[in-house]
Every structure is written in C-alpha cells, then in structure tokens.
PDB file of N, CA and C in Angstrom:
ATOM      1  N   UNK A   1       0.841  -1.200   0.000  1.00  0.00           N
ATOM      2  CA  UNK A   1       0.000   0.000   0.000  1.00  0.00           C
ATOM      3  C   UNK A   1       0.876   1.250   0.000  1.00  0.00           C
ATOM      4  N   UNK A   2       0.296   1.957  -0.395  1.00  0.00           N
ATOM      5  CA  UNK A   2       1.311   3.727  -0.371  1.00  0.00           C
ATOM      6  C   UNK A   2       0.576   4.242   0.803  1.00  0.00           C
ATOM      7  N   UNK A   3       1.470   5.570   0.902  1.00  0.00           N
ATOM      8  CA  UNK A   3       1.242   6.305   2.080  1.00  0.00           C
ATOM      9  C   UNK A   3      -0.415   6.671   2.140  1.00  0.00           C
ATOM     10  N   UNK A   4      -1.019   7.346   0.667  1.00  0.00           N
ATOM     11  CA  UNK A   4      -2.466   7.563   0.796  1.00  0.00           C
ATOM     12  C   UNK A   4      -3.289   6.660   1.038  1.00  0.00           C
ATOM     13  N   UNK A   5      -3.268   5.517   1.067  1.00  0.00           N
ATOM     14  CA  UNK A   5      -4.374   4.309   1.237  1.00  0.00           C
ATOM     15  C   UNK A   5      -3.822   4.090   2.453  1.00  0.00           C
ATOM     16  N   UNK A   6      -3.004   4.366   2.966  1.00  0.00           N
ATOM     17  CA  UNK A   6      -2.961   3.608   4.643  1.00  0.00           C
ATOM     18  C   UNK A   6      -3.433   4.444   5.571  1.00  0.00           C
ATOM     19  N   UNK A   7      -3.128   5.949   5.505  1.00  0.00           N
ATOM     20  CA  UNK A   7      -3.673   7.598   5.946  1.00  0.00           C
ATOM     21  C   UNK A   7      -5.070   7.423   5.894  1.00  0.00           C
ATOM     22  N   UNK A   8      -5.546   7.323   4.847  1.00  0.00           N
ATOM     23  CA  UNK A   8      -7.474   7.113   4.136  1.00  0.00           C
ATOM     24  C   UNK A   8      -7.873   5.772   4.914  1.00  0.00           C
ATOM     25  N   UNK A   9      -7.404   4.782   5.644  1.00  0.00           N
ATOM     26  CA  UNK A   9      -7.899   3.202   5.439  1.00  0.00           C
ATOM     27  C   UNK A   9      -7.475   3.594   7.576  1.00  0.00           C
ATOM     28  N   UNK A  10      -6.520   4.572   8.159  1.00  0.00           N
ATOM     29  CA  UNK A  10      -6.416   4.906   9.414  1.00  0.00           C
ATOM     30  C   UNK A  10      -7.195   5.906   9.644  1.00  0.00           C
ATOM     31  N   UNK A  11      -8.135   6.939   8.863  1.00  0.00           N
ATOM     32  CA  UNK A  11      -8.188   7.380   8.981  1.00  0.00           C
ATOM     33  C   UNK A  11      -9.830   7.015   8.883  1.00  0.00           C
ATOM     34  N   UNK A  12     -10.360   6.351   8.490  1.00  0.00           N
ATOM     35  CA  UNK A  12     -11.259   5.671   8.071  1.00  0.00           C
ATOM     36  C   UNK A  12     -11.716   4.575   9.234  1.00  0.00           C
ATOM     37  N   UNK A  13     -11.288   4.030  10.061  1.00  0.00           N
ATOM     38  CA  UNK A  13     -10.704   3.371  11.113  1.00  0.00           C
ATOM     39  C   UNK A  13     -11.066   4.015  12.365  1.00  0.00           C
ATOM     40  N   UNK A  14     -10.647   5.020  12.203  1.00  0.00           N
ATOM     41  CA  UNK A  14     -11.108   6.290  13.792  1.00  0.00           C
ATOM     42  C   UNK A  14     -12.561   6.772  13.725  1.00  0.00           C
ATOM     43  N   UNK A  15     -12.864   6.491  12.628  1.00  0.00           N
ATOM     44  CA  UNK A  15     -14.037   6.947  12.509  1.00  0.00           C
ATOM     45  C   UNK A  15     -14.658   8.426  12.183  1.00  0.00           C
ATOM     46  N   UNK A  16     -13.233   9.124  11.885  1.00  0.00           N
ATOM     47  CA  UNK A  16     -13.536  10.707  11.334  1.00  0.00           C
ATOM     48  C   UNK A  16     -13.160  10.879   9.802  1.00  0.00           C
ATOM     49  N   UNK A  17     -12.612  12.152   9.444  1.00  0.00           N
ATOM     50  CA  UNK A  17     -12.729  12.267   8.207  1.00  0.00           C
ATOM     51  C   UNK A  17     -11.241  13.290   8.254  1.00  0.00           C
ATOM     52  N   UNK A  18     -10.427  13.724   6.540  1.00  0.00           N
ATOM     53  CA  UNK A  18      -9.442  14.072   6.799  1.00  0.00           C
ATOM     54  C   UNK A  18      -9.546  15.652   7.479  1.00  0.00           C
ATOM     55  N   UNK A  19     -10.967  16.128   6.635  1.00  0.00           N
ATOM     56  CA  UNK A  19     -11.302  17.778   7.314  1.00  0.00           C
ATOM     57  C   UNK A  19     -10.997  18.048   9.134  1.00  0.00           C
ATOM     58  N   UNK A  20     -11.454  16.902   9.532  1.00  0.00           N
ATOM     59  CA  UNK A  20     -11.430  16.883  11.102  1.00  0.00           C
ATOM     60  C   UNK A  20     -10.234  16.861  11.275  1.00  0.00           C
ATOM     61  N   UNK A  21      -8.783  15.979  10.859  1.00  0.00           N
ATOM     62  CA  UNK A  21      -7.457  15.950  11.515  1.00  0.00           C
ATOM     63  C   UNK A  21      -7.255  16.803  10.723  1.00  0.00           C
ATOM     64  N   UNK A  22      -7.659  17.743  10.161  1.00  0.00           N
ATOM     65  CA  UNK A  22      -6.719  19.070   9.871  1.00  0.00           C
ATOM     66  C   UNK A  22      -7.317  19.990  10.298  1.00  0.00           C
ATOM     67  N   UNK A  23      -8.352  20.264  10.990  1.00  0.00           N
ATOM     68  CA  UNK A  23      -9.160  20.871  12.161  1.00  0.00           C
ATOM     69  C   UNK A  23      -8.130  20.889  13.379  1.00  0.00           C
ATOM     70  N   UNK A  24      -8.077  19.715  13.606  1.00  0.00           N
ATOM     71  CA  UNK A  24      -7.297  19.302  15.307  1.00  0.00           C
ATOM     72  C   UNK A  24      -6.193  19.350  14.633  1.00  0.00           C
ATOM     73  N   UNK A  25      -5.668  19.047  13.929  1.00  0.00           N
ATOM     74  CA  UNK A  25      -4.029  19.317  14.044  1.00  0.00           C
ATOM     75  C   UNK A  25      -3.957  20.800  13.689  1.00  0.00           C
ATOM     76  N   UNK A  26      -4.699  21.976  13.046  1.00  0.00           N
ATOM     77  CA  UNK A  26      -4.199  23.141  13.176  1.00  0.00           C
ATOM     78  C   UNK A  26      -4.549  23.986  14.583  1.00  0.00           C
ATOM     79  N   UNK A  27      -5.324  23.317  15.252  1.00  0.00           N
ATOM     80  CA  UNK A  27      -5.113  24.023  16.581  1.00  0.00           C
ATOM     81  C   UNK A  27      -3.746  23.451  17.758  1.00  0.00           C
ATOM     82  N   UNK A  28      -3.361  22.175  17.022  1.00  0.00           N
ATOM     83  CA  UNK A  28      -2.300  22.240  18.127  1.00  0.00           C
ATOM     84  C   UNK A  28      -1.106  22.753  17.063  1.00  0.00           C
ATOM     85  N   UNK A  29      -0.779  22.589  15.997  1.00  0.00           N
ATOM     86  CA  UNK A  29       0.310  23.353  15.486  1.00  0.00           C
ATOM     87  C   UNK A  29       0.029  25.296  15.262  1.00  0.00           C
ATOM     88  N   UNK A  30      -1.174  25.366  15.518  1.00  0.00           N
ATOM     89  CA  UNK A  30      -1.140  26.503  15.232  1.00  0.00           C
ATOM     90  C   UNK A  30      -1.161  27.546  14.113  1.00  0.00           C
ATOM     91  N   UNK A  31      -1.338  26.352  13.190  1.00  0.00           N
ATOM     92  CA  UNK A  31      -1.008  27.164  11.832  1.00  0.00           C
ATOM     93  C   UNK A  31      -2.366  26.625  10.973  1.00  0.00           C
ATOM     94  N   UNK A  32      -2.491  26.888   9.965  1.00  0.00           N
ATOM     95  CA  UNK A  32      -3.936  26.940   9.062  1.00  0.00           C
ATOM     96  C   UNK A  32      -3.155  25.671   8.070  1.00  0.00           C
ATOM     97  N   UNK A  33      -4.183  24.668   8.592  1.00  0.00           N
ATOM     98  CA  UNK A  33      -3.743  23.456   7.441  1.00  0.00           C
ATOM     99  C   UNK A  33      -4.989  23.067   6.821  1.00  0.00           C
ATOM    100  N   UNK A  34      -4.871  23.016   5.635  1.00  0.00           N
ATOM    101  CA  UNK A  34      -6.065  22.822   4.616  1.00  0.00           C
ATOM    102  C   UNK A  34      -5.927  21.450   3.772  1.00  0.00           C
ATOM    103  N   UNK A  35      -7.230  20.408   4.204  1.00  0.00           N
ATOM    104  CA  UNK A  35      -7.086  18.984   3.717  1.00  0.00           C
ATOM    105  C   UNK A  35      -6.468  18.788   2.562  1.00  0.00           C
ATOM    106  N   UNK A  36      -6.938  19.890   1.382  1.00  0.00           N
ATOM    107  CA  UNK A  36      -6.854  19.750   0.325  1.00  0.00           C
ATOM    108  C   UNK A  36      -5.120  19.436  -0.222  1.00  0.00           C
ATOM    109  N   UNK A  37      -4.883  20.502   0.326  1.00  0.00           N
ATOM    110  CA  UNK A  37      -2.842  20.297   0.275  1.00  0.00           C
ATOM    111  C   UNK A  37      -2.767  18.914   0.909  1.00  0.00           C
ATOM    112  N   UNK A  38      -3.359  18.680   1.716  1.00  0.00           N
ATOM    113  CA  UNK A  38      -2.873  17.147   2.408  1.00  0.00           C
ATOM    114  C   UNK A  38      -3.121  16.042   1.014  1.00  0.00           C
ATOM    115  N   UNK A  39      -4.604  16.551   0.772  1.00  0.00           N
ATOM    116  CA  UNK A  39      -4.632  15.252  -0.316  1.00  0.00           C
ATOM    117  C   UNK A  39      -3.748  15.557  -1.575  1.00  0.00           C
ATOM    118  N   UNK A  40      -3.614  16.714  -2.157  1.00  0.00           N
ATOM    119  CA  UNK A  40      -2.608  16.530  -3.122  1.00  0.00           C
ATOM    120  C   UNK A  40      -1.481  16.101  -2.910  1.00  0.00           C
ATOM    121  N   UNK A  41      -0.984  16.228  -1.983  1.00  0.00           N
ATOM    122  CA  UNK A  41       0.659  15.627  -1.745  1.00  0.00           C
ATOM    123  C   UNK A  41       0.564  14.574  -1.632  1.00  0.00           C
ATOM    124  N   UNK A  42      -0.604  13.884  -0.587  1.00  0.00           N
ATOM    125  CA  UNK A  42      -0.776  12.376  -1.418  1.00  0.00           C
ATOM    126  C   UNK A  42      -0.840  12.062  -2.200  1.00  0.00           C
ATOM    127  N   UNK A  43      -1.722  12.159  -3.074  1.00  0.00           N
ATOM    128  CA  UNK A  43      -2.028  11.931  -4.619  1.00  0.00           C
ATOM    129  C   UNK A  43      -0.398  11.803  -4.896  1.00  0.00           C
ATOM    130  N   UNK A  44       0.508  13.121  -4.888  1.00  0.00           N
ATOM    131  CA  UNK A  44       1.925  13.382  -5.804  1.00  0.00           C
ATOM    132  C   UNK A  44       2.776  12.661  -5.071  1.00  0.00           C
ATOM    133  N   UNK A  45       2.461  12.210  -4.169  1.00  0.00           N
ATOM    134  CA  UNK A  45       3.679  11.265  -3.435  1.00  0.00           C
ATOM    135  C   UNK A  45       4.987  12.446  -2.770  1.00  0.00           C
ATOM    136  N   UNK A  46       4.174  13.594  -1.955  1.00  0.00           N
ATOM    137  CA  UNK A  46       5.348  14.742  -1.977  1.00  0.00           C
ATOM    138  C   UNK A  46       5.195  14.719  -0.182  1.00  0.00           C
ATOM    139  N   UNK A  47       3.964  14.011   0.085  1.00  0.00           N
ATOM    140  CA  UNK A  47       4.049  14.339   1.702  1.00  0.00           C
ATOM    141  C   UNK A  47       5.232  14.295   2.480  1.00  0.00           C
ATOM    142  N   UNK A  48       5.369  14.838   3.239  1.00  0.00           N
ATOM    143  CA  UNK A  48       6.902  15.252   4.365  1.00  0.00           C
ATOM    144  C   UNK A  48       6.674  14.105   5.248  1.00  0.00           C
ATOM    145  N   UNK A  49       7.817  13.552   5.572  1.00  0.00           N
ATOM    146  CA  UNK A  49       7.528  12.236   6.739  1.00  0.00           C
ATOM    147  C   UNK A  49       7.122  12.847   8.136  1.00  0.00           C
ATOM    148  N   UNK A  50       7.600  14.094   7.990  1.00  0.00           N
ATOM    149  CA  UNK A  50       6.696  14.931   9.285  1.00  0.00           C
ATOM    150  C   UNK A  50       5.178  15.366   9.416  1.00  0.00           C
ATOM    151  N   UNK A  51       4.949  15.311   8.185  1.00  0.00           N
ATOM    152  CA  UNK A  51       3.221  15.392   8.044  1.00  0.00           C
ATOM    153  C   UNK A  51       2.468  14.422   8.357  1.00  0.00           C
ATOM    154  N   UNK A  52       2.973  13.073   7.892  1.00  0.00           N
ATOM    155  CA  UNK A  52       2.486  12.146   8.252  1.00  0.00           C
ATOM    156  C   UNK A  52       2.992  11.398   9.887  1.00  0.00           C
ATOM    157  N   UNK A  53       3.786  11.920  10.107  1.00  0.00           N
ATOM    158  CA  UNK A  53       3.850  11.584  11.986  1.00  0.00           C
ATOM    159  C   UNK A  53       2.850  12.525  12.469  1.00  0.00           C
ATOM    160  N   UNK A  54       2.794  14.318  11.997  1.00  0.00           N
ATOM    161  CA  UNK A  54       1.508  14.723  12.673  1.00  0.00           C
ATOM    162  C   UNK A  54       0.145  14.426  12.503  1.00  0.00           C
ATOM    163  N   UNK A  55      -0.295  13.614  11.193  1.00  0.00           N
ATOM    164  CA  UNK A  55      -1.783  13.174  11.503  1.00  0.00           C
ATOM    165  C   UNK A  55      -1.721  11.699  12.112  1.00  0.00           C
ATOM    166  N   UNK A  56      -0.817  11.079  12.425  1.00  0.00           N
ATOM    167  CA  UNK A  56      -0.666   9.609  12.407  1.00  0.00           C
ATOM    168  C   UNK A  56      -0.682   9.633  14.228  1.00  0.00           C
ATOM    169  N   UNK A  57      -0.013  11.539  14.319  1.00  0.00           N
ATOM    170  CA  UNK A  57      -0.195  11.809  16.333  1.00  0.00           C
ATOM    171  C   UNK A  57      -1.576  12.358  16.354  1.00  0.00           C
ATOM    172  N   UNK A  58      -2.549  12.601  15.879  1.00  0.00           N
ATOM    173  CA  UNK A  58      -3.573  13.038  15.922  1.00  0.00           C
ATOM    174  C   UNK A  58      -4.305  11.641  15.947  1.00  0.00           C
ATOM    175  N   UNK A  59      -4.392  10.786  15.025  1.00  0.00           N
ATOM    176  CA  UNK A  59      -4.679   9.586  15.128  1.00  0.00           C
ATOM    177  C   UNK A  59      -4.547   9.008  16.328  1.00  0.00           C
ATOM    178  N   UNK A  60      -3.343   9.239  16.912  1.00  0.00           N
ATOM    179  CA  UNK A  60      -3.614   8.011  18.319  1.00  0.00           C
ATOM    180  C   UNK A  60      -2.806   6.331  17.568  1.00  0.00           C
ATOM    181  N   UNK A  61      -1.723   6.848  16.565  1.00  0.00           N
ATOM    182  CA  UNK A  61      -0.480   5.950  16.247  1.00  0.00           C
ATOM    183  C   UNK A  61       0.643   6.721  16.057  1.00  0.00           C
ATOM    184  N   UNK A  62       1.563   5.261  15.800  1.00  0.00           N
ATOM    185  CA  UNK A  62       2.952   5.928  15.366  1.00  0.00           C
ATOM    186  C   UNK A  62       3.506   4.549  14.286  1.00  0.00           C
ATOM    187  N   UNK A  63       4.079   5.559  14.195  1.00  0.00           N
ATOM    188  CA  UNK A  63       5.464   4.612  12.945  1.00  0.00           C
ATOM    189  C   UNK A  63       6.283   3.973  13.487  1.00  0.00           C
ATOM    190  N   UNK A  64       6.537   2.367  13.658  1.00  0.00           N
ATOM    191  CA  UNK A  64       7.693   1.654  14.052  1.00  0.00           C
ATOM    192  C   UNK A  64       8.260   1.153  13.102  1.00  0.00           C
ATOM    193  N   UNK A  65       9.704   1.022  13.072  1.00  0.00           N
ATOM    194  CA  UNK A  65      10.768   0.328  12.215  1.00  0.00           C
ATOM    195  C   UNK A  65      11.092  -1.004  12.633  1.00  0.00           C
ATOM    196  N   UNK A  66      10.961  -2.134  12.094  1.00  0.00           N
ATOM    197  CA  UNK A  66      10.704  -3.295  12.725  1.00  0.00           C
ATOM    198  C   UNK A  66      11.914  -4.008  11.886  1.00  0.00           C
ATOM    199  N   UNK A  67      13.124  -4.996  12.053  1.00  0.00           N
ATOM    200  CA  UNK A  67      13.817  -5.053  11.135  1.00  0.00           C
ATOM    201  C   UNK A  67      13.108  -6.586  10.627  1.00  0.00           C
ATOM    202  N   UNK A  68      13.809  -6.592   9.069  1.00  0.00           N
ATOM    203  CA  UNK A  68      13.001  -7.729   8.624  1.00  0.00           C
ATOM    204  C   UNK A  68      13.973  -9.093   9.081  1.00  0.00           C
ATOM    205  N   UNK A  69      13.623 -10.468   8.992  1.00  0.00           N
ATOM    206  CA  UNK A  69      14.491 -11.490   9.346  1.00  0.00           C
ATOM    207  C   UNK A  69      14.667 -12.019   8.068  1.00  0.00           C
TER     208      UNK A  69
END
C-alpha cells in the first residue's frame, strides 16, 4: 500500500474524516492546514515524513521500524 491508502484506510478506522485531523491538528500546530494540500501531496507522493507523523499523532499511532528477518 502507499502512504495515501494507509492515511485514508487509518483514517477511516477512527471513525472521522481528513477535514477533522486538519481541524485538530491546526489548533495544536497553530497554523492553518487545509485537507486539500494534504490530499494533493498524497495523490503526488510529496508528503513530508513529518506530516504524516503529525496526523498519524492526531490519530492516536505511530510509525515503528521493525527489522526484517
């Protein structure tokens, strides 16, 4: 899976929508984040690995590195 189907499929999962974690994540970053930029950078494959740790901390997960055997 790519980054957008796992974001959409966690996000989907919580039971909200992406408008809402960019609701709650611009009141704790403070700054004006608009879904729409979120979904295009998905779509383009341009998202920042920091964007996706902040909706993934809004979510209520995280990213582990697990090594393979």
């Amino acid at each position: 899976m790519d980054v957008r189907s796992e974001i959409k499929s966690l996000i989907a999962k919580k039971g909200t929508t992406l408008k809402k974690v960019c609701t709650e994540l611009s009141a704790i970053k403070n700054v004006e984040i608009n879904p729409n930029n979120f979904t295009n950078k998905m779509r383009r494959n341009t998202i920042k690995f920091q964007e996706v740790q902040d909706i993934l901390e809004v979510l209520n997960y995280h990213i582990e590195f697990v090594e393979n055997k």
